[in-house]
N, C-alpha and C. Protein backbone atom coordinates (compact mmCIF):
# COMPACT_ATOMS: atom_id res chain seq x y z
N UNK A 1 75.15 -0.18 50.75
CA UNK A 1 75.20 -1.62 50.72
C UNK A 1 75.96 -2.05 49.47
N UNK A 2 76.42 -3.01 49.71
CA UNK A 2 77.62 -3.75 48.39
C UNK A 2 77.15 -5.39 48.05
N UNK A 3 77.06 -5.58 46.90
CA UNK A 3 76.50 -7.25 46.65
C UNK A 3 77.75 -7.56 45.85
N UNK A 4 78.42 -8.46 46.45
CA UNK A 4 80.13 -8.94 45.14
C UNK A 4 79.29 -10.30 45.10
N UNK A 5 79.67 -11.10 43.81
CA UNK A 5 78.93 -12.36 43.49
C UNK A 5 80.24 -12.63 42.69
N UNK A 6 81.06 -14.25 42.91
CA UNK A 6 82.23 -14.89 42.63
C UNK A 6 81.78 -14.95 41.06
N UNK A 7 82.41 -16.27 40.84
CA UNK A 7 82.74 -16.54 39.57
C UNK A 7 81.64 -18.48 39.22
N UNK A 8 81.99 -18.30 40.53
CA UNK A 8 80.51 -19.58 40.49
C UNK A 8 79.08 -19.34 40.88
N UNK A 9 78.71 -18.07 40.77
CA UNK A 9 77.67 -17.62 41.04
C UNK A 9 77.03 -17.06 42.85
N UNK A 10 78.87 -17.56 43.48
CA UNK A 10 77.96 -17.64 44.69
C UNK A 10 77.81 -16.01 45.14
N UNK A 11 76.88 -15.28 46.05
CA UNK A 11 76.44 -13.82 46.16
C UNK A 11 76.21 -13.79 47.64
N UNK A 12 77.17 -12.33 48.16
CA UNK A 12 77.30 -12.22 49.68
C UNK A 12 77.04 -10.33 49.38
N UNK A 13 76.31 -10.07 50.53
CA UNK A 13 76.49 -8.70 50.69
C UNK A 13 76.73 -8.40 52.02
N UNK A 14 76.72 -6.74 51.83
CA UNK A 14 77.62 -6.24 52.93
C UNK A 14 77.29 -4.69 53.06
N UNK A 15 76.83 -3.68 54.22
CA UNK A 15 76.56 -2.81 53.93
C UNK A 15 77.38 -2.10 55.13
N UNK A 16 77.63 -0.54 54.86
CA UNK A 16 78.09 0.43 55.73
C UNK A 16 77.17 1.19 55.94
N UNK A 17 77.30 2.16 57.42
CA UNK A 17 76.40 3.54 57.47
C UNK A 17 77.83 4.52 57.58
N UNK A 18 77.27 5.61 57.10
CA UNK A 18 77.67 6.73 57.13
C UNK A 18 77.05 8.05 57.54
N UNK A 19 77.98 8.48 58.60
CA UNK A 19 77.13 9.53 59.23
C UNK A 19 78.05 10.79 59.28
N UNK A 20 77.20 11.43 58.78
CA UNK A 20 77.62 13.07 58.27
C UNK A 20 77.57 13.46 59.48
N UNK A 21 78.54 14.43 59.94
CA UNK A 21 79.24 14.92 60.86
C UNK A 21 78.60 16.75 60.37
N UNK A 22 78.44 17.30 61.52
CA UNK A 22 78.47 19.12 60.80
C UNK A 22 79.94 19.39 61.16
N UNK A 23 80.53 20.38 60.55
CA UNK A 23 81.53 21.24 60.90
C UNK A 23 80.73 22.39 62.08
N UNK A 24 82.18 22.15 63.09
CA UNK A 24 81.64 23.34 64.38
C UNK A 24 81.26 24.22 63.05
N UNK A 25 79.63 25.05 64.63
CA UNK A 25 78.98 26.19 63.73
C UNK A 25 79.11 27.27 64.76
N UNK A 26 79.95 28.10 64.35
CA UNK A 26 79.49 29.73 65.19
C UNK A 26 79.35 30.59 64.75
N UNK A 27 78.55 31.58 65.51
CA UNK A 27 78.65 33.08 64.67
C UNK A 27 80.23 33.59 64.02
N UNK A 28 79.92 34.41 63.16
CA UNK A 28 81.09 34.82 62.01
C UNK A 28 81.98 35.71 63.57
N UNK A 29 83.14 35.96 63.07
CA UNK A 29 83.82 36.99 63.79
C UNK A 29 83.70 38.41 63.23
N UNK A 30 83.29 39.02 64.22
CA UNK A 30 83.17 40.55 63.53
C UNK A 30 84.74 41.41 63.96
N UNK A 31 85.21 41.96 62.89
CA UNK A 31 86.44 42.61 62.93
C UNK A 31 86.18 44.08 64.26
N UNK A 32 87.46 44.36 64.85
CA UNK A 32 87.05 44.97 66.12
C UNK A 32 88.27 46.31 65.98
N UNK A 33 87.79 47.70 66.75
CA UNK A 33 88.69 48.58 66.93
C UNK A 33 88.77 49.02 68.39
N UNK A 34 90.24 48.50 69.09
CA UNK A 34 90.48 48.95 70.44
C UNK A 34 91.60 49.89 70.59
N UNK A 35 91.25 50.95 71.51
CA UNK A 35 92.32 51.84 72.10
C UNK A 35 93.89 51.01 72.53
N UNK A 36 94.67 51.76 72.32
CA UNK A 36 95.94 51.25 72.79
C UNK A 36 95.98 50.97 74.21
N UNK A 37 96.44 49.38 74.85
CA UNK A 37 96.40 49.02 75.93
C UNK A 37 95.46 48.22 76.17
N UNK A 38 94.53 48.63 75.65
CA UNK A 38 93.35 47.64 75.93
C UNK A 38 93.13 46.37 75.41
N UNK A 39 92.16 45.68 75.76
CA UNK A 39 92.05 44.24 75.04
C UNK A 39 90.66 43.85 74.78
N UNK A 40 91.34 42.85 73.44
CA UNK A 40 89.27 42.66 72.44
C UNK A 40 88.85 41.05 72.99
N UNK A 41 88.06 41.06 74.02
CA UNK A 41 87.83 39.74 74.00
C UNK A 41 86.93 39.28 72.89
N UNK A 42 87.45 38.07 72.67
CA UNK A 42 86.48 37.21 71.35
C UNK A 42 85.76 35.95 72.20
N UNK A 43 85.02 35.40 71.15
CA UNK A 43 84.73 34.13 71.32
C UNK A 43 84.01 33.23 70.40
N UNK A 44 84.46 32.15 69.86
CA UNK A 44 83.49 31.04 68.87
C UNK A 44 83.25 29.58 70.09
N UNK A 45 82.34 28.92 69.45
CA UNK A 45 81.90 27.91 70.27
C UNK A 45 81.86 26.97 69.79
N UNK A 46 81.18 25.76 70.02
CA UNK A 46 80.63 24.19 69.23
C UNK A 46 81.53 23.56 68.94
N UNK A 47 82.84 23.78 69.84
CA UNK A 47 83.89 22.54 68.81
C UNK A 47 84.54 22.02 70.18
N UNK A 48 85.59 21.42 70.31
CA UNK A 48 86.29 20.85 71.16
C UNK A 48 87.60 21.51 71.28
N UNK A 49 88.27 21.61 70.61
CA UNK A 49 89.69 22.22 70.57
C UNK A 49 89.61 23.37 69.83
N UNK A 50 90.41 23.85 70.19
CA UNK A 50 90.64 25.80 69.52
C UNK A 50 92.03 26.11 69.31
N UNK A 51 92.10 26.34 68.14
CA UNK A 51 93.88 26.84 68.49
C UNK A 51 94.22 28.05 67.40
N UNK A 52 93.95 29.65 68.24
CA UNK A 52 94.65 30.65 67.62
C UNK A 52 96.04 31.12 67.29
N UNK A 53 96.08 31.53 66.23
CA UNK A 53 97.54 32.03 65.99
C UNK A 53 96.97 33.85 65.35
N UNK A 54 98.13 34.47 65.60
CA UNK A 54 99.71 34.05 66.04
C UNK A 54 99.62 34.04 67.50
N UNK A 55 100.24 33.25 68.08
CA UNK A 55 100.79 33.09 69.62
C UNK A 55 100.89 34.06 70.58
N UNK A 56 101.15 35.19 69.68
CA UNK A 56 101.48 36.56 70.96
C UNK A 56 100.77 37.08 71.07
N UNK A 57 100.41 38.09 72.02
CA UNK A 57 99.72 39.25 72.16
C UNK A 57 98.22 38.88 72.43
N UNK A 58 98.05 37.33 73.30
CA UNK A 58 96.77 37.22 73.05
C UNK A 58 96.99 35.88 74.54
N UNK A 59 95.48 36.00 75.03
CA UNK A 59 95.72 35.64 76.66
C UNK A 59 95.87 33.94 76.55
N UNK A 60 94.95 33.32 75.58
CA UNK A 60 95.01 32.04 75.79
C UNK A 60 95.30 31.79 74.13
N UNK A 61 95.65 30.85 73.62
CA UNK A 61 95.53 30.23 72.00
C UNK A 61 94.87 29.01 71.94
N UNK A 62 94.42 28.19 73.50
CA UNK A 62 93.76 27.34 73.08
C UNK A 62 92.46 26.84 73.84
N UNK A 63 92.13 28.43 73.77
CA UNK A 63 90.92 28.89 74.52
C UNK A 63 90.03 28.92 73.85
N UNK A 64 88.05 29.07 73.89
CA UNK A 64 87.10 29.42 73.11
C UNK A 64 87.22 30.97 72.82
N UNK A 65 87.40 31.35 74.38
CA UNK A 65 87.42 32.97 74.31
C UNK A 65 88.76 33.66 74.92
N UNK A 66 89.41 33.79 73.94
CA UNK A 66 90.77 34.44 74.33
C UNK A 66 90.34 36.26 74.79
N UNK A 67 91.41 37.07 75.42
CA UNK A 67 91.26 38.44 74.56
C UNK A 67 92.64 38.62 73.88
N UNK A 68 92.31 39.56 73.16
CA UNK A 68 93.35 39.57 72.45
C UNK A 68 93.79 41.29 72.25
N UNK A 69 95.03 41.48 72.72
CA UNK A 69 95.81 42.61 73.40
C UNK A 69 96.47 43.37 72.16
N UNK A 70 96.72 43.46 70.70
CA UNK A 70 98.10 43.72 69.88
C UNK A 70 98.20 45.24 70.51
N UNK A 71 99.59 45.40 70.39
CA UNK A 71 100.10 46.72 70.11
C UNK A 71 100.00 47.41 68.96
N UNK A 72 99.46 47.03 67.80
CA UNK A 72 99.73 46.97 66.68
C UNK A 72 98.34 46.60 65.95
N UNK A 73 97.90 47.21 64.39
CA UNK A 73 97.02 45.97 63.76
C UNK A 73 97.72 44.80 63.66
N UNK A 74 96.77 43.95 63.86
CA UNK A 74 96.93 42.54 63.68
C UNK A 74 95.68 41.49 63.02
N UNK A 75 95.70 40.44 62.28
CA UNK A 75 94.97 39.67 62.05
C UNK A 75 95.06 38.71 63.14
N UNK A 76 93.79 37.62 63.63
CA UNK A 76 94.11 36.80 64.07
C UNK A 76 92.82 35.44 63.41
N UNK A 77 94.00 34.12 63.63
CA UNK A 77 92.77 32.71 62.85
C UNK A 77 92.93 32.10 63.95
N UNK A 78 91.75 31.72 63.84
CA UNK A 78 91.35 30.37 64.84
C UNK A 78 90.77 29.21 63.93
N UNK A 79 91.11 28.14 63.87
CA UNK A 79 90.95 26.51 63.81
C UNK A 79 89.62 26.10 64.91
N UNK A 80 88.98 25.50 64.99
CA UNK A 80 88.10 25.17 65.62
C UNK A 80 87.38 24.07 65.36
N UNK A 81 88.01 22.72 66.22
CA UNK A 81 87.28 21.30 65.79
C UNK A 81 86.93 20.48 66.60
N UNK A 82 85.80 19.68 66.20
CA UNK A 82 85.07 18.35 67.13
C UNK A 82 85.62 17.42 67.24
N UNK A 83 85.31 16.82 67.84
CA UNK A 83 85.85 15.06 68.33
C UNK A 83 86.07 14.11 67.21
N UNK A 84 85.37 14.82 65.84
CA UNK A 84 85.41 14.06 64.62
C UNK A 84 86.95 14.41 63.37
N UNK A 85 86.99 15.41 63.98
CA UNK A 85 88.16 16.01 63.00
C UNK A 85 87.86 17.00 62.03
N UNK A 86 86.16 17.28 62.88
CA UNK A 86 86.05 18.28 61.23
C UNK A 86 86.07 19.90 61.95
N UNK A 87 86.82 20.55 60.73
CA UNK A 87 87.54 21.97 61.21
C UNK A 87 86.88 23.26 60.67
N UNK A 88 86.53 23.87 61.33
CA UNK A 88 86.25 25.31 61.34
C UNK A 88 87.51 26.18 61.15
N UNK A 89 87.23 27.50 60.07
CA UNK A 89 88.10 28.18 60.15
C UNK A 89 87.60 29.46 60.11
N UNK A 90 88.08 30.79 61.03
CA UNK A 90 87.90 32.15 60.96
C UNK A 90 88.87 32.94 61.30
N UNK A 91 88.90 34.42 61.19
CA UNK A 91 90.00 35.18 61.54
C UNK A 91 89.25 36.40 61.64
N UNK A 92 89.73 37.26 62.62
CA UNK A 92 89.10 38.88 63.04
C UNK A 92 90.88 39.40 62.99
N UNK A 93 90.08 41.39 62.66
CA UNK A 93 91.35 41.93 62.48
C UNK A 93 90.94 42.53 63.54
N UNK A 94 91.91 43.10 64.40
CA UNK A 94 92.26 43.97 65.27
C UNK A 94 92.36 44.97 64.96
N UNK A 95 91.88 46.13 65.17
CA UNK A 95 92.30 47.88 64.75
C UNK A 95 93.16 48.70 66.07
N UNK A 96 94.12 49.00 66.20
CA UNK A 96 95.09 49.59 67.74
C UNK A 96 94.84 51.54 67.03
N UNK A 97 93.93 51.66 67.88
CA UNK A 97 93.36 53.07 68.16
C UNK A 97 94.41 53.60 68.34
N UNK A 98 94.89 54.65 68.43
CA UNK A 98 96.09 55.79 69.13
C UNK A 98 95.59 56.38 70.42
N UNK A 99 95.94 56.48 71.80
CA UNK A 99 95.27 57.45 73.09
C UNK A 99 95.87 58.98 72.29
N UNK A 100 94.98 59.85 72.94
CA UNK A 100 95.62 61.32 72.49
C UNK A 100 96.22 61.67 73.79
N UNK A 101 97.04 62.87 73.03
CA UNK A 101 97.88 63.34 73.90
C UNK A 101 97.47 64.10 75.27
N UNK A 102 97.83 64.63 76.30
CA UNK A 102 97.19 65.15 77.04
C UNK A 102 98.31 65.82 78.64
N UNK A 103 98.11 67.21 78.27
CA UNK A 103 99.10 67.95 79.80
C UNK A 103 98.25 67.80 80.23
N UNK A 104 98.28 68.39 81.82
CA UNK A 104 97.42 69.16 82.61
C UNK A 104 98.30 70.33 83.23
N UNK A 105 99.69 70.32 82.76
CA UNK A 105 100.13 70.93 82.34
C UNK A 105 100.82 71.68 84.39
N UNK A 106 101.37 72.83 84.78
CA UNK A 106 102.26 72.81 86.06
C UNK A 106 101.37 73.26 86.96
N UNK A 107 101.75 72.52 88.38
CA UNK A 107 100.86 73.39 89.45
C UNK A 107 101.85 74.40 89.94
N UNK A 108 101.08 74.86 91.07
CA UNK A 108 101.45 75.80 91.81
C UNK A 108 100.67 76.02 93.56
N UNK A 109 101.47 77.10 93.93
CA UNK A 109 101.01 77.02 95.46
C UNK A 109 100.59 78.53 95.59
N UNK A 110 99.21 78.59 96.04
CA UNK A 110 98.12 79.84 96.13
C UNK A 110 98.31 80.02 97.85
N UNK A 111 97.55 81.61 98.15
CA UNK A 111 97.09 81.44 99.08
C UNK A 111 95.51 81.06 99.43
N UNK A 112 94.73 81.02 100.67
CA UNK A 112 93.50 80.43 100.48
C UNK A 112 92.89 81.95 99.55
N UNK A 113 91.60 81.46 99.07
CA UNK A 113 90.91 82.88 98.41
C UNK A 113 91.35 83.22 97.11
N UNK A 114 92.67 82.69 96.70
CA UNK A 114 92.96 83.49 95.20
C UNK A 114 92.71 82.06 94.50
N UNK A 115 92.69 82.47 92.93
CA UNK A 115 92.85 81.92 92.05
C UNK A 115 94.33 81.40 90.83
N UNK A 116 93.78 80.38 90.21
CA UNK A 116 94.99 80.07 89.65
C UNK A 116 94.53 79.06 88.30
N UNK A 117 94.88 79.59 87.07
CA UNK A 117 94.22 79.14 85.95
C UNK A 117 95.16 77.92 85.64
N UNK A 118 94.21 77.13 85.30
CA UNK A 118 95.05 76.30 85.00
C UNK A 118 95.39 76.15 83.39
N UNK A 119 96.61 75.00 83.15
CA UNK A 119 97.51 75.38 81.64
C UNK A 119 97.12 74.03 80.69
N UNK A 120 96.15 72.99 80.79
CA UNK A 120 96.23 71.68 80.15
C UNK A 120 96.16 71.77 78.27
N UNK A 121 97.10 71.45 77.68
CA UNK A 121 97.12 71.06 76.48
C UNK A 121 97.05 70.01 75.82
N UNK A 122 97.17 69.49 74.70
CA UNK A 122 97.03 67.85 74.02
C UNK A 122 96.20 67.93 72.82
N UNK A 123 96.40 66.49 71.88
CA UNK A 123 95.59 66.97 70.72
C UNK A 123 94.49 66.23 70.55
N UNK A 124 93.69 66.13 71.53
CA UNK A 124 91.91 65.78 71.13
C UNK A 124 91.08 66.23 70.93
N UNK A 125 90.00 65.90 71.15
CA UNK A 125 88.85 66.89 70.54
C UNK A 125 87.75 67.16 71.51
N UNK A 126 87.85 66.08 72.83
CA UNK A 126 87.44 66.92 73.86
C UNK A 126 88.13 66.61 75.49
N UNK A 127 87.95 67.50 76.27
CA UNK A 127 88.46 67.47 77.38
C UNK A 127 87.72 67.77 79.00
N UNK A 128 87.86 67.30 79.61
CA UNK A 128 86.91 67.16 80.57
C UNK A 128 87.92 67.24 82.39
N UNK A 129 87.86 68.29 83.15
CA UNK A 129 88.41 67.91 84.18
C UNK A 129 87.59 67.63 85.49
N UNK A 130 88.11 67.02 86.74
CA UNK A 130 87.35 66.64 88.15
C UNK A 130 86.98 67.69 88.80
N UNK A 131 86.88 67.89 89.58
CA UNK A 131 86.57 68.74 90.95
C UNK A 131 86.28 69.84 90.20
N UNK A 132 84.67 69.60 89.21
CA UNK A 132 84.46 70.47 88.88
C UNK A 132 83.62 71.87 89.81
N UNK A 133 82.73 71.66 91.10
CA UNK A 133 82.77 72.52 92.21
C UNK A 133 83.70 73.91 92.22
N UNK A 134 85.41 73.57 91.49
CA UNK A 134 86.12 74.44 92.17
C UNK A 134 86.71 75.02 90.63
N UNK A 135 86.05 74.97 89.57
CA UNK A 135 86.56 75.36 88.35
C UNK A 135 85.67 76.43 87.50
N UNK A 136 86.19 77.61 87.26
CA UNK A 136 85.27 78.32 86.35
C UNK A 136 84.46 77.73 85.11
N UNK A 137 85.42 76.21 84.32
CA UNK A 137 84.59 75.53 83.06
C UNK A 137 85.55 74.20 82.91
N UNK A 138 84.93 73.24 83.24
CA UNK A 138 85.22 71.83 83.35
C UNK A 138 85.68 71.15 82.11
N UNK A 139 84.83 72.13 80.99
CA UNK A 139 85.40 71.17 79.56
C UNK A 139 86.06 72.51 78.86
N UNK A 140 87.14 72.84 79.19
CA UNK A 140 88.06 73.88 78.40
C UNK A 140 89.47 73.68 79.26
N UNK A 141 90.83 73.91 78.43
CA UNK A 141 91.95 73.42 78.71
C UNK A 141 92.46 74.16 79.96
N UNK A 142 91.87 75.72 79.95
CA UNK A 142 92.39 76.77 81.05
C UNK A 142 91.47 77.22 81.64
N UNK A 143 90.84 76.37 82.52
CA UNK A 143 89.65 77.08 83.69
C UNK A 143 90.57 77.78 84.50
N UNK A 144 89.77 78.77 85.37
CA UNK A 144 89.99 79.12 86.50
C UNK A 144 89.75 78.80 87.50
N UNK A 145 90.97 77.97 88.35
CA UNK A 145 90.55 77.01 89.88
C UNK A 145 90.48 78.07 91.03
N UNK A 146 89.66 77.75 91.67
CA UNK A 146 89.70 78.20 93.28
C UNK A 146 89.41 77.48 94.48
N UNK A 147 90.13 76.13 94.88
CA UNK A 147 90.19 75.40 95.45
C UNK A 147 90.18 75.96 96.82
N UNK A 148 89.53 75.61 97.94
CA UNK A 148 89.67 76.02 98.90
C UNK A 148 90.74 74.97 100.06
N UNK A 149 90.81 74.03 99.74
CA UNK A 149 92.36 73.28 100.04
C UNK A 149 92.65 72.43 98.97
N UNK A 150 94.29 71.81 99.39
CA UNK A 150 95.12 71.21 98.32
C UNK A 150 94.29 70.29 97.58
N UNK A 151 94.72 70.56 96.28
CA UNK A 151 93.71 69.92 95.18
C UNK A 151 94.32 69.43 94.25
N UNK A 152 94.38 68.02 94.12
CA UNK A 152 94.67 67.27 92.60
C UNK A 152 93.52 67.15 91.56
N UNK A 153 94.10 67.78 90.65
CA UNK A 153 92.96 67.99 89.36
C UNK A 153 93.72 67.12 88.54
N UNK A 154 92.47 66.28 87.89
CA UNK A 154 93.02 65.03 86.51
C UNK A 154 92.14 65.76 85.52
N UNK A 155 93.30 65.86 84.74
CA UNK A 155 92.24 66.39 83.03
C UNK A 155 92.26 64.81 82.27
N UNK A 156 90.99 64.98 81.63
CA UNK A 156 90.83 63.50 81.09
C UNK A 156 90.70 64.27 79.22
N UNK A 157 91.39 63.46 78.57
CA UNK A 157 91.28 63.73 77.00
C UNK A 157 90.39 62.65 76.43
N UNK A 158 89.32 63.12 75.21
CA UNK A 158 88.83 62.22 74.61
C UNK A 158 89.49 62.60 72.86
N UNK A 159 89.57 61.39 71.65
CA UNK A 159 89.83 61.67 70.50
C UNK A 159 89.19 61.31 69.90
N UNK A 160 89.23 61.32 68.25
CA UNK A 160 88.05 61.09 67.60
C UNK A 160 87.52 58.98 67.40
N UNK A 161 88.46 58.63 67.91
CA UNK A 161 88.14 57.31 68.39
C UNK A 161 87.44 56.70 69.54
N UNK A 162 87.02 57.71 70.17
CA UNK A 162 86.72 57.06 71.63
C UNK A 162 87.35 57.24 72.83
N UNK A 163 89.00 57.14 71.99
CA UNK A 163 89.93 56.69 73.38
C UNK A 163 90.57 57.68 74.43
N UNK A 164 90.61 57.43 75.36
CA UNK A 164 90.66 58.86 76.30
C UNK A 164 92.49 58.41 77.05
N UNK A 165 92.88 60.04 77.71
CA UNK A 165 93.64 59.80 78.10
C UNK A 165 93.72 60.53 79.33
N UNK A 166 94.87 60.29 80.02
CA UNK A 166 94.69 61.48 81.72
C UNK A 166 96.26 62.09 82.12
N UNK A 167 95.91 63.23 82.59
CA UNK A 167 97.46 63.51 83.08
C UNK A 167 96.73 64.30 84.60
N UNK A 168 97.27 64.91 85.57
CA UNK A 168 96.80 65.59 87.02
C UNK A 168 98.07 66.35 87.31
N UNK A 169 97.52 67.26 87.69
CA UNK A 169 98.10 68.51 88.13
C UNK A 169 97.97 68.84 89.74
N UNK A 170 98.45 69.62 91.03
CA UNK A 170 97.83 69.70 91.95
C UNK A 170 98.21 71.33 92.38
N UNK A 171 97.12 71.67 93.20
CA UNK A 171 97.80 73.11 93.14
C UNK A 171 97.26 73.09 94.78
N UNK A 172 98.67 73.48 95.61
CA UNK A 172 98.33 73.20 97.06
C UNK A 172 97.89 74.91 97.69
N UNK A 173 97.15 74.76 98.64
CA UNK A 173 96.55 75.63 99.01
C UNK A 173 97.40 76.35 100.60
N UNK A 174 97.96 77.14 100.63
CA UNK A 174 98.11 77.38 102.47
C UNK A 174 96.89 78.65 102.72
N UNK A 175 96.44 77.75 103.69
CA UNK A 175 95.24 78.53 104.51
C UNK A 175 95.73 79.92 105.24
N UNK A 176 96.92 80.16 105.38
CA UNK A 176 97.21 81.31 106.41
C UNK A 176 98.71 81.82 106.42
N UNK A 177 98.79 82.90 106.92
CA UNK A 177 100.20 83.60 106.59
C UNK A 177 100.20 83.61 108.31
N UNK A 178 101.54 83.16 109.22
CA UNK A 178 101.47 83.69 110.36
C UNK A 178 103.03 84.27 110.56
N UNK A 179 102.82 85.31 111.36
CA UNK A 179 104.17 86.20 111.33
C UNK A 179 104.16 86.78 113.04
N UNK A 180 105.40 86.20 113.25
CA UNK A 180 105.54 86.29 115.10
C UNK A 180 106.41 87.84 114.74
N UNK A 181 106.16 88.41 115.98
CA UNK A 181 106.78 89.90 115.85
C UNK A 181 107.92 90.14 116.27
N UNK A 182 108.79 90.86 115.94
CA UNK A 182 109.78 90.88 116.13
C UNK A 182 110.63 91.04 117.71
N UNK A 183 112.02 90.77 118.23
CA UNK A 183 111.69 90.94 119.84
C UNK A 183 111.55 92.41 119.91
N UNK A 184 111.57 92.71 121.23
CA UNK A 184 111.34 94.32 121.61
C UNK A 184 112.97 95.26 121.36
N UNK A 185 113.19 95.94 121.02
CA UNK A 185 114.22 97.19 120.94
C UNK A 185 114.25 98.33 121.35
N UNK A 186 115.20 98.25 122.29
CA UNK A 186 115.46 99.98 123.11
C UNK A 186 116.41 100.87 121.99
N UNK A 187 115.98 101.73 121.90
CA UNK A 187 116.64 103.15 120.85
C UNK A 187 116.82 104.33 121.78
N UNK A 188 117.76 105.26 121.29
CA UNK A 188 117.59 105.99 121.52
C UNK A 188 116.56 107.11 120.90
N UNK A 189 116.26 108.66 121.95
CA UNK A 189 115.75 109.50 120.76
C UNK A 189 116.14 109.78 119.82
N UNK A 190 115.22 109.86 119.14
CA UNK A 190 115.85 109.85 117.14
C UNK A 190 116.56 108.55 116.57
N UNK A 191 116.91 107.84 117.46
CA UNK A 191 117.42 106.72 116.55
C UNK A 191 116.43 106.01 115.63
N UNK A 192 116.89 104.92 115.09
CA UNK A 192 116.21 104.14 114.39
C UNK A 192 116.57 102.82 114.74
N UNK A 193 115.39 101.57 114.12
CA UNK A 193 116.20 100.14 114.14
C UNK A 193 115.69 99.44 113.09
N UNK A 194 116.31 98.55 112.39
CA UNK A 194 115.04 97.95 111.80
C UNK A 194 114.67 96.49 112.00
N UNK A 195 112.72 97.08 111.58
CA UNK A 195 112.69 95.39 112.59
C UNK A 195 112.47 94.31 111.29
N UNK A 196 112.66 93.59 111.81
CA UNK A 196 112.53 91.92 110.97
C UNK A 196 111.54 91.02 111.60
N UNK A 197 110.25 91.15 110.84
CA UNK A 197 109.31 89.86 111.96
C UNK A 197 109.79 88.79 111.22
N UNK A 198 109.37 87.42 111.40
CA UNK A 198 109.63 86.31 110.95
C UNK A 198 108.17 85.40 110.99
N UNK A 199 108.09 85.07 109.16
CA UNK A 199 107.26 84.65 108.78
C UNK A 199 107.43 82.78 108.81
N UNK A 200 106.61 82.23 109.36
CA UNK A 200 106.00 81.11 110.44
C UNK A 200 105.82 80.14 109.21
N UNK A 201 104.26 81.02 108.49
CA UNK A 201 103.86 79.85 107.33
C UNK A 201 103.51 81.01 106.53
N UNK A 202 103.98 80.55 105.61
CA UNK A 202 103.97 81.66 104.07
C UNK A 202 103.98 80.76 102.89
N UNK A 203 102.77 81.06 101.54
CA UNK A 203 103.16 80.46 100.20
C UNK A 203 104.89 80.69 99.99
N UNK A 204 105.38 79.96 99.06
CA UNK A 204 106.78 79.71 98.58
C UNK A 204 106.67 80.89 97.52
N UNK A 205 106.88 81.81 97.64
CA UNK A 205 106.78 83.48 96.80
C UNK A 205 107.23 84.65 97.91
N UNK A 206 108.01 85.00 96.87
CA UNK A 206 108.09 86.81 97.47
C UNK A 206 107.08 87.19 98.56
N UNK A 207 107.48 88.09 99.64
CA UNK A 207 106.70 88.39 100.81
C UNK A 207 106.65 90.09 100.78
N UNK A 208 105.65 90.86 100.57
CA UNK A 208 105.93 92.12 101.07
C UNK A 208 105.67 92.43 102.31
N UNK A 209 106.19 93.42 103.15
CA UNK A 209 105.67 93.65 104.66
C UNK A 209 105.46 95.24 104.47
C-alpha cells in the first residue's frame, strides 16, 4: 500500500498485490550412458513451453520428453517456462557407448551327420550364440555345430558397457548323396571300360567313388 499526501495536506492512498509466482519445479536431470544407435529418452514437467538445444540429434526440442539420439558425447539444456515467464534451467550429458566388434565369422556346406566348428571373433568380453540344441558350447567363439538341417546361427557380443552386438553365419546341410548308375556296357573278354555314375545331389566338395 502507498499513502502520497500533496502540499496542502490533502492524503490519497493506493495499494497493489503481488503474487509470487514458483519457477517450474522438476526433478534434476540425471546424466545418462547409451550404446551407439540408441536413444535416451528424458523428461521435465510443470511448465508450459520447453525448448532444448542443440537442435540435432534429438526427436522433439519443444517437447517435455524428447529422446535424445547423439552419435557422439553431447550436452544437452532445456529452458522450461509457465504462463508467467518464469524459467527453469537444466542440462544432462549424454555418454555414446562404443558396440563391440563381432564375426561369426564363414559358413559352409556339411553333409547330414558331420560336424563343423564354427570361427566367431570380436573384441568383447562375452559372447553368446542361438540354436543352442545344435552346439557343443553356446558361450565360446568356436563351438562345434551339428545341425541336422540348414542353419543360421547369430553370435551375439556383449562389452564392458552393456552394449551388444550381432553378426550370423549359416551352414547348410544336404541330407543325402544320390548317384544314378551308370548306363549298361558290352565289353569284350578281357576288356575293360570305365564307368562314370553321375552324382544327382552332392555337398559342393571333392567326391570319392
Amino acid at each position: 500500500q502507498v499513502t502520497i499526501t500533496n502540499s496542502f495536506g490533502c492524503v490519497t492512498n493506493d495499494q497493489v498485490n503481488i503474487n509470487v509466482v514458483q519457477y517450474p519445479d522438476f526433478p534434476p536431470l540425471v546424466d545418462r550412458t547409451i550404446c551407439e544407435g540408441d536413444t535416451a529418452w528424458v523428461s521435465v514437467a510443470n511448465a508450459d513451453v520447453y525448448l532444448w538445444s542443440p537442435a540435432n540429434e534429438i526427436t522433439c526440442i519443444s517437447c517435455p520428453d524428447p529422446g535424445l539420439f547423439p552419435s557422439q558425447d553431447r550436452r544437452y539444456y532445456v529452458a522450461a517456462s509457465n504462463g508467467f515467464g518464469c524459467t527453469s534451467f537444466d542440462s544432462i550429458d549424454i555418454t555414446v557407448a562404443p558396440r563391440p566388434i563381432v564375426d561369426a565369422g564363414e559358413g559352409d556346406l556339411i553333409c547330414a551327420g558331420e560336424q563343423f566348428q564354427l570361427n566367431g571373433s570380436g573384441n568383447a568380453i562375452l559372447y553368446e550364440w542361438d540354436n543352442i540344441a545344435s552346439l557343443s558350447n553356446p558361450f565360446t567363439l568356436n563351438p562345434m555345430a551339428s545341425p541336422d538341417v540348414t542353419t543360421l546361427y547369430t553370435l551375439t557380443a556383449t562389452n564392458q558397457f552393456n552394449c551388444t552386438n550381432t553378426d550370423t553365419v549359416s551352414i547348410r546341410v544336404i541330407e543325402s548323396i544320390v548317384v544314378e548308375p551308370d548306363t549298361t556296357h558290352h565289353i569284350c573278354e578281357g576288356g575293360s571300360v570305365q564307368l562314370e555314375p553321375r552324382v544327382v545331389i552332392a555337398p559342393n566338395r571333392p567326391l570319392s567313388y
